[in-house]
N, C-alpha and C. Protein backbone atom coordinates (compact mmCIF):
# COMPACT_ATOMS: atom_id res chain seq x y z
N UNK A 1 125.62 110.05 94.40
CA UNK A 1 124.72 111.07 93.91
C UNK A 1 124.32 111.98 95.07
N UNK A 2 124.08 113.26 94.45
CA UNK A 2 123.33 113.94 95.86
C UNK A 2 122.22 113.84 96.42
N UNK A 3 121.57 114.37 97.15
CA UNK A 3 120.47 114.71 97.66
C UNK A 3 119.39 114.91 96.29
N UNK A 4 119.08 115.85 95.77
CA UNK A 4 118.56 116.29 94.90
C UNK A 4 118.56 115.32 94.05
N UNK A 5 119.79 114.55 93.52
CA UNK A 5 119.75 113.35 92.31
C UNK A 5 118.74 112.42 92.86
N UNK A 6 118.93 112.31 93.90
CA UNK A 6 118.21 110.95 94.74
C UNK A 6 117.16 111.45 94.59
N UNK A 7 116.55 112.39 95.29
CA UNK A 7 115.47 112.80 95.56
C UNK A 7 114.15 112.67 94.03
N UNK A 8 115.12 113.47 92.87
CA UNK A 8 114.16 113.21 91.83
C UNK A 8 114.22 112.34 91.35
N UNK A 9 115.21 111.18 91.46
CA UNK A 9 115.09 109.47 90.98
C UNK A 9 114.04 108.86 91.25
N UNK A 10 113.38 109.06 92.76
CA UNK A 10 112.71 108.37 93.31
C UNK A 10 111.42 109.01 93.38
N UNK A 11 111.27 110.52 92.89
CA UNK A 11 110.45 111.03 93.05
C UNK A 11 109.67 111.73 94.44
N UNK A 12 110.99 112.08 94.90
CA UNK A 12 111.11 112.42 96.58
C UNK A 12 111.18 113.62 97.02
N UNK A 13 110.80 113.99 97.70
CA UNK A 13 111.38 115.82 98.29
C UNK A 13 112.75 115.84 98.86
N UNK A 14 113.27 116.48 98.80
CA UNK A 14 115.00 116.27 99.68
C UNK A 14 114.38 115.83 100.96
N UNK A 15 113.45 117.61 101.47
CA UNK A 15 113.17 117.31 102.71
C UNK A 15 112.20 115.69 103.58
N UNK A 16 111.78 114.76 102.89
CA UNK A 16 111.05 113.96 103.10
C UNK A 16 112.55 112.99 103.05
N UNK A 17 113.40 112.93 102.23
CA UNK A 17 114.48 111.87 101.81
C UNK A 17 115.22 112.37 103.42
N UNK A 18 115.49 113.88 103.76
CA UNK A 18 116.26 113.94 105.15
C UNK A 18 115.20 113.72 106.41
N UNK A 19 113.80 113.00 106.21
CA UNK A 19 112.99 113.00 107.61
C UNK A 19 113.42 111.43 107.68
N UNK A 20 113.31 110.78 106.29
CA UNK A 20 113.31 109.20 106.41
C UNK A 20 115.09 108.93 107.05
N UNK A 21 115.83 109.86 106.66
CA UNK A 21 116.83 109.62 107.94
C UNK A 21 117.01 109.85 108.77
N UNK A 22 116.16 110.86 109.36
CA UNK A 22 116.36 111.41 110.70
C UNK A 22 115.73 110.42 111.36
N UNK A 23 114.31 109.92 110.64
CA UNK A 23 113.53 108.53 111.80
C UNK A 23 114.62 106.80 111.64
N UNK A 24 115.40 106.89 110.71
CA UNK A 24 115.96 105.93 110.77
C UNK A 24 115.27 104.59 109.76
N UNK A 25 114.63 105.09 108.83
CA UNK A 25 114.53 104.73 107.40
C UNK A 25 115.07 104.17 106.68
N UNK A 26 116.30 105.19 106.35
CA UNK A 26 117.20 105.21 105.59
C UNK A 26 118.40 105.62 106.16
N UNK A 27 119.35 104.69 105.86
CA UNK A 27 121.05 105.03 106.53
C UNK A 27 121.10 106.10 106.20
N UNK A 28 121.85 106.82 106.93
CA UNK A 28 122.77 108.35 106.45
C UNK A 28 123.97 107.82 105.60
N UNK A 29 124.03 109.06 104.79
CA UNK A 29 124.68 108.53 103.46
C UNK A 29 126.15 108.88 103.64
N UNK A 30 127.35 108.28 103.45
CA UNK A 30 128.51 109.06 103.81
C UNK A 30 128.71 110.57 103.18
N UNK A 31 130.04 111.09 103.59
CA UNK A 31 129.32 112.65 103.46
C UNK A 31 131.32 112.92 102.63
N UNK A 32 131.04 114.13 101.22
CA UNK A 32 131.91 114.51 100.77
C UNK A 32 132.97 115.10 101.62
N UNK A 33 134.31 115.38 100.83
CA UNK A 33 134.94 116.25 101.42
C UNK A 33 134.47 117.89 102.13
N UNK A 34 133.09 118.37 100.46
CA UNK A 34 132.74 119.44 100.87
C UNK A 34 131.52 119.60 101.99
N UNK A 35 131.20 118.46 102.43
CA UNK A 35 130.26 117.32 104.00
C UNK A 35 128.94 117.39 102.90
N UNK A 36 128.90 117.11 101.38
CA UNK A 36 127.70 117.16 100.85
C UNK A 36 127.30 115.65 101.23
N UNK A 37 126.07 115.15 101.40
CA UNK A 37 125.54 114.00 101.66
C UNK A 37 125.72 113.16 100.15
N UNK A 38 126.37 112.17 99.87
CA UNK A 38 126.55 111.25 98.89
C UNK A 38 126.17 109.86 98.91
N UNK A 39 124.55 109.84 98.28
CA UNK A 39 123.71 108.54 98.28
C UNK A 39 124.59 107.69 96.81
N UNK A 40 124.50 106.10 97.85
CA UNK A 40 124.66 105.48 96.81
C UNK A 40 123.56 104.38 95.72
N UNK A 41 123.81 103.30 95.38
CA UNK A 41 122.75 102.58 94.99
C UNK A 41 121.78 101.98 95.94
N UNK A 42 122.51 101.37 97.02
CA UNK A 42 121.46 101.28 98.06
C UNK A 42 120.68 102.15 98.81
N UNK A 43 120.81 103.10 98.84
CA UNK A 43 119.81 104.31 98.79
C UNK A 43 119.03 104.73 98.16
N UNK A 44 119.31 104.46 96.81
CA UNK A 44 118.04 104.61 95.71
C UNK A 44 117.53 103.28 95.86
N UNK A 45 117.68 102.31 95.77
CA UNK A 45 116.97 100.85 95.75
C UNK A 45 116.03 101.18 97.58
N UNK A 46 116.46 101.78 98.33
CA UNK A 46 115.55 101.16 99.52
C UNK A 46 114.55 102.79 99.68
N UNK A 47 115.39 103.98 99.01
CA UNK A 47 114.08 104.68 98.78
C UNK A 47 113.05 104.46 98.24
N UNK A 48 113.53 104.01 97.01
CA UNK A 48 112.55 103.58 96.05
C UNK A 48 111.58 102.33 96.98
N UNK A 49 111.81 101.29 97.47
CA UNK A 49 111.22 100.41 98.03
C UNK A 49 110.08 101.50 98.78
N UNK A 50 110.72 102.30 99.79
CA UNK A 50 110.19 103.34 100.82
C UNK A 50 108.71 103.92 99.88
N UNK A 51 109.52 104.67 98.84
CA UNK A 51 108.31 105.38 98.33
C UNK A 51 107.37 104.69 97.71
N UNK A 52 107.38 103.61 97.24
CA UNK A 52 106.53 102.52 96.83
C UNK A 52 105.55 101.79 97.87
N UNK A 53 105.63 101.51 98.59
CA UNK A 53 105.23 101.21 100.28
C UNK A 53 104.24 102.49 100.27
N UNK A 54 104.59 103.43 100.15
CA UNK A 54 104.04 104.51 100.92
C UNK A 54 102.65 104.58 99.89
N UNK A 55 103.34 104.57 98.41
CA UNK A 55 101.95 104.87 97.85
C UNK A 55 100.72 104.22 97.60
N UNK A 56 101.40 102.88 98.13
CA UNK A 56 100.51 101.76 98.43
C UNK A 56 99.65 101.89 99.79
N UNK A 57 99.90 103.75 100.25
CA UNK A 57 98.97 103.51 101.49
C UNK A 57 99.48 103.19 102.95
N UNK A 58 100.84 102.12 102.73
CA UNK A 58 101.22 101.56 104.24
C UNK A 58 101.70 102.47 105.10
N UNK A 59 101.55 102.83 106.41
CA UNK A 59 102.23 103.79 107.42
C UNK A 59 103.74 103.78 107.75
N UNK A 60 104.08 104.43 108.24
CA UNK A 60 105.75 104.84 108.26
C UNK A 60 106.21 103.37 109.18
N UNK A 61 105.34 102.92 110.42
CA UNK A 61 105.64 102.63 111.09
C UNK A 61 105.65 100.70 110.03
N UNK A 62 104.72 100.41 109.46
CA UNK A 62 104.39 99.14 108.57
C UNK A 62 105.48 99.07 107.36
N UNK A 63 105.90 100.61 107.00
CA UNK A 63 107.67 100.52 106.34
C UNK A 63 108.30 99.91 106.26
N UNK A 64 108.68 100.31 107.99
CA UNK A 64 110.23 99.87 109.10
C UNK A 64 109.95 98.17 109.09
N UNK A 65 108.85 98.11 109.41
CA UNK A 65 108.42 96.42 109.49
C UNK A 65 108.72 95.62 108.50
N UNK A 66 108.15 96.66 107.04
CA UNK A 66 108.56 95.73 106.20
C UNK A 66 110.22 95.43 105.58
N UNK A 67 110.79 96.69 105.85
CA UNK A 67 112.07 96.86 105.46
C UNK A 67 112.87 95.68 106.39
N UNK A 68 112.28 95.77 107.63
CA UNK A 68 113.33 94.89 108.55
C UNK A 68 113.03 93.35 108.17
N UNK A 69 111.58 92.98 107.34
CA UNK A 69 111.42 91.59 107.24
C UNK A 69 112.62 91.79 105.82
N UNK A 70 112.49 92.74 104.85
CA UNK A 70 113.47 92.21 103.46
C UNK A 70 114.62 92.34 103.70
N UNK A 71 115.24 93.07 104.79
CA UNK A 71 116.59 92.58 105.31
C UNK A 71 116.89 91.53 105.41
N UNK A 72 116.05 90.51 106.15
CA UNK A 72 116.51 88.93 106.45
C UNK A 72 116.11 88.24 104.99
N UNK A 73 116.76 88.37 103.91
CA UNK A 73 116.25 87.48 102.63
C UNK A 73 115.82 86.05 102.87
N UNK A 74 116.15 85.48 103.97
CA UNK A 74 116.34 83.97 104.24
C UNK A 74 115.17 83.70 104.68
N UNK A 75 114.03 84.59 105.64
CA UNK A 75 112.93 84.60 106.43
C UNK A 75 111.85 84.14 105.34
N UNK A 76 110.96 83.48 106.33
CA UNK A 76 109.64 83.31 105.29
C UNK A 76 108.86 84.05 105.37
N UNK A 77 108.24 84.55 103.80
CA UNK A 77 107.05 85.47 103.71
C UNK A 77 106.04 85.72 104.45
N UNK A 78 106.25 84.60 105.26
CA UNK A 78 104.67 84.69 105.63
C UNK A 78 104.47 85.70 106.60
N UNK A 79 105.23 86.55 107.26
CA UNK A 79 104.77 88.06 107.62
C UNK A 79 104.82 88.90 106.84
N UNK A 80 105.61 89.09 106.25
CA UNK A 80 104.90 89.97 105.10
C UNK A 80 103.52 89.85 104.34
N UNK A 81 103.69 88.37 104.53
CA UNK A 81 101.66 88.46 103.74
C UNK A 81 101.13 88.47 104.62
N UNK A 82 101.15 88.66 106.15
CA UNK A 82 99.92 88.93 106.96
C UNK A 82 100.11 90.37 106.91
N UNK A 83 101.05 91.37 106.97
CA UNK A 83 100.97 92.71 107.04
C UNK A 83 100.33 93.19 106.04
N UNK A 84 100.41 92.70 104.35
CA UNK A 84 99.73 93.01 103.21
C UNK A 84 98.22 92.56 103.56
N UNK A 85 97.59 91.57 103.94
CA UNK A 85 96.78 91.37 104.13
C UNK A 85 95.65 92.09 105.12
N UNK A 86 96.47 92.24 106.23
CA UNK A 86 95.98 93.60 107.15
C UNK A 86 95.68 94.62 106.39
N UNK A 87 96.75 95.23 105.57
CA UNK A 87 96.30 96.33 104.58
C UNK A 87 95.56 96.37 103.96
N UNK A 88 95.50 95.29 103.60
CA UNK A 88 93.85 94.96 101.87
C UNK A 88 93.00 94.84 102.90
N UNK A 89 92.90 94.56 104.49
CA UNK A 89 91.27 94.42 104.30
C UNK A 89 91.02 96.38 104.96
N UNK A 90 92.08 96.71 105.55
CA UNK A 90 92.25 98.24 105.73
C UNK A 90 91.34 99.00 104.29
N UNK A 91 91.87 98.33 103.83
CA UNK A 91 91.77 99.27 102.40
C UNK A 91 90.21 99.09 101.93
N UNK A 92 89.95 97.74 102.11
CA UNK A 92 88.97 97.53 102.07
C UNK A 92 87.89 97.74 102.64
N UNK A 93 87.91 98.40 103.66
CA UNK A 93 87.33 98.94 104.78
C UNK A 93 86.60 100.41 104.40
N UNK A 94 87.90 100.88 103.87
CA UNK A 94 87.99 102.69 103.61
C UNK A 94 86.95 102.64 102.26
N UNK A 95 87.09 101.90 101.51
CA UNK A 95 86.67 101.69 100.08
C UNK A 95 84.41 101.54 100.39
N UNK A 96 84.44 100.75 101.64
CA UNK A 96 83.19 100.56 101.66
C UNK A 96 82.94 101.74 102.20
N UNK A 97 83.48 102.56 103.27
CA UNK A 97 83.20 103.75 103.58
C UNK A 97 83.23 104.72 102.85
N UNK A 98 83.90 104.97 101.60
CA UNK A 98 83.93 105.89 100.71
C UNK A 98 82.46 105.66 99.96
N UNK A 99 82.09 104.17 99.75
CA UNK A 99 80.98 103.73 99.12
C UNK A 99 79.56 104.19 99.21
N UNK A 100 79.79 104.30 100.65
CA UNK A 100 78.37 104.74 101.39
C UNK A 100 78.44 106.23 101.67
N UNK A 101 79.73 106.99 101.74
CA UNK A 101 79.81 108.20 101.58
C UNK A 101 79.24 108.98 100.04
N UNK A 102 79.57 108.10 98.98
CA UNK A 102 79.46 108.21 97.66
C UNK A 102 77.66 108.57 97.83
N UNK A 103 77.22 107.26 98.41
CA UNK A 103 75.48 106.88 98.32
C UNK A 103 75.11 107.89 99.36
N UNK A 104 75.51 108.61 99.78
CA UNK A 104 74.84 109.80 100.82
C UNK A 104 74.99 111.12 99.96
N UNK A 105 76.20 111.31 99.75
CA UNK A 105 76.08 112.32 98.97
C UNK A 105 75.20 112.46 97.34
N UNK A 106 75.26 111.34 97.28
CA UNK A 106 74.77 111.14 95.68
C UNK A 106 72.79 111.42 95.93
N UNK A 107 72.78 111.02 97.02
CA UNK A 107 70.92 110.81 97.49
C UNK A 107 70.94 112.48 97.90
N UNK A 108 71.51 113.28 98.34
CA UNK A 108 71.07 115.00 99.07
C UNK A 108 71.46 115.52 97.45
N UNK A 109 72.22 115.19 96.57
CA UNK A 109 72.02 115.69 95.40
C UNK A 109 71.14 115.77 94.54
N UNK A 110 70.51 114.45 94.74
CA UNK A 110 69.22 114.13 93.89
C UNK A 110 67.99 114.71 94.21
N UNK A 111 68.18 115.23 95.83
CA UNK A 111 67.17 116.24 95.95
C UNK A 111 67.09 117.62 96.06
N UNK A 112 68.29 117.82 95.02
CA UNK A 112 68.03 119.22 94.47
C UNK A 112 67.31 119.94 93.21
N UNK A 113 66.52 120.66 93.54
CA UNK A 113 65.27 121.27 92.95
C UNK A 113 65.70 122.39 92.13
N UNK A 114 66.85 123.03 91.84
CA UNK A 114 67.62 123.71 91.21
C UNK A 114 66.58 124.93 91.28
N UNK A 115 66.16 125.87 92.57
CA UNK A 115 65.52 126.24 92.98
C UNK A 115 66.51 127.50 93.83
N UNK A 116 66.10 128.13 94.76
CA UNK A 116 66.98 129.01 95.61
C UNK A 116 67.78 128.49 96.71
N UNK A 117 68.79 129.28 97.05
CA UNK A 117 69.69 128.75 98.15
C UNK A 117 68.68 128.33 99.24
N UNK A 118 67.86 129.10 99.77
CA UNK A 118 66.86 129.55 100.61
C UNK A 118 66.13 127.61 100.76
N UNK A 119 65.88 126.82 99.57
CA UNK A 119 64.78 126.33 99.35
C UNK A 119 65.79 124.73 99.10
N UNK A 120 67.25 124.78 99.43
CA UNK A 120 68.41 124.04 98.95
C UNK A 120 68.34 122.74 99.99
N UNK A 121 68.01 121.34 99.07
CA UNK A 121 68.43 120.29 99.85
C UNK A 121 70.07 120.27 100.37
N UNK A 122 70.28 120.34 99.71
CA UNK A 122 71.83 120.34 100.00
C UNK A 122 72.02 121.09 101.07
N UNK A 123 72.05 122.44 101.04
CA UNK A 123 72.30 123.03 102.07
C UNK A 123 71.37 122.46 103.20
N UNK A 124 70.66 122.31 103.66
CA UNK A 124 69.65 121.73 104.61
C UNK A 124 70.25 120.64 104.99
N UNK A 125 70.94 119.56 104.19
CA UNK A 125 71.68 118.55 104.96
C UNK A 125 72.38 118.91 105.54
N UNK A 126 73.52 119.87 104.96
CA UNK A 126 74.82 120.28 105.49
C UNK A 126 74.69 121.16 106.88
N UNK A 127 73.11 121.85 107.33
CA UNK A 127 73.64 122.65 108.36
C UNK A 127 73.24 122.12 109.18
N UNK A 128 73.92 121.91 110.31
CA UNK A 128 73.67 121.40 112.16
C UNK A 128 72.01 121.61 112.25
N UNK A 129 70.98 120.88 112.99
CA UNK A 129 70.27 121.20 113.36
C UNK A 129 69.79 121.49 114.67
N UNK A 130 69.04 122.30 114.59
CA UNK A 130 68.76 122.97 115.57
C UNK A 130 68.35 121.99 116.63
N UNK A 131 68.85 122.20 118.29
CA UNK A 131 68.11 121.27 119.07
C UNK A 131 67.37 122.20 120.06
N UNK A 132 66.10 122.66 119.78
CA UNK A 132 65.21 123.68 120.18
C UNK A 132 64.57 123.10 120.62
């Protein structure tokens, strides 16, 4: 398949499908007579892996890691569940910070008086204060 087939199989940009080979991602695909790039099934199976990974959040570099542990089928999981695990508490991390971001913003809202810009909690949080 081409570029483009691949690309919308997996739900990919070409250009993102040609960065994951340029970093070494993804094999380069053998190339037509007319030098068009021709992905085969294992290219869609380890994009797909790729883009799945990704939307789960993991970094380019936690990918390669994981791709190189499902290469060895024979290896035991158990790095892969410490790398997932790193991630969940990552995630979990961001989630409490979003939490308390939520409870800050939600508290300078509540003290709006639906009043003039001039007279605006909101705005009053948001501008630098003065160190006079």
């Amino acid at each position: 398949m081409k570029i483009g087939e691949l690309a919308s199989a997996t739900g990919t940009r070409a250009e993102t499908v040609r960065y994951y080979e340029k970093i070494g991602l993804l094999a380069p695909p053998a190339r037509t007579s007319g030098n068009y790039r021709s992905y085969g099934g294992e290219h869609l199976a380890r994009l797909s892996f790729i883009r799945r990974a990704r939307d789960l959040g993991f970094t380019i570099e936690t990918v390669r890691e994981l791709l190189a542990l499902s290469d060895d089928r024979t290896r035991s999981c158990e790095a892969v569940d410490g790398i997932a695990r790193m991630h969940l508490a990552e995630v979990d991390r961001k989630i409490a910070d979003l939490m308390a971001l939520r409870g800050e913003l939600g508290r300078v809202i509540d003290t709006c008086s639906h009043g003039t810009v001039a007279d605006c909690k909101i705005i009053e949080a948001l501008a630098p204060h003065s160190h006079g």
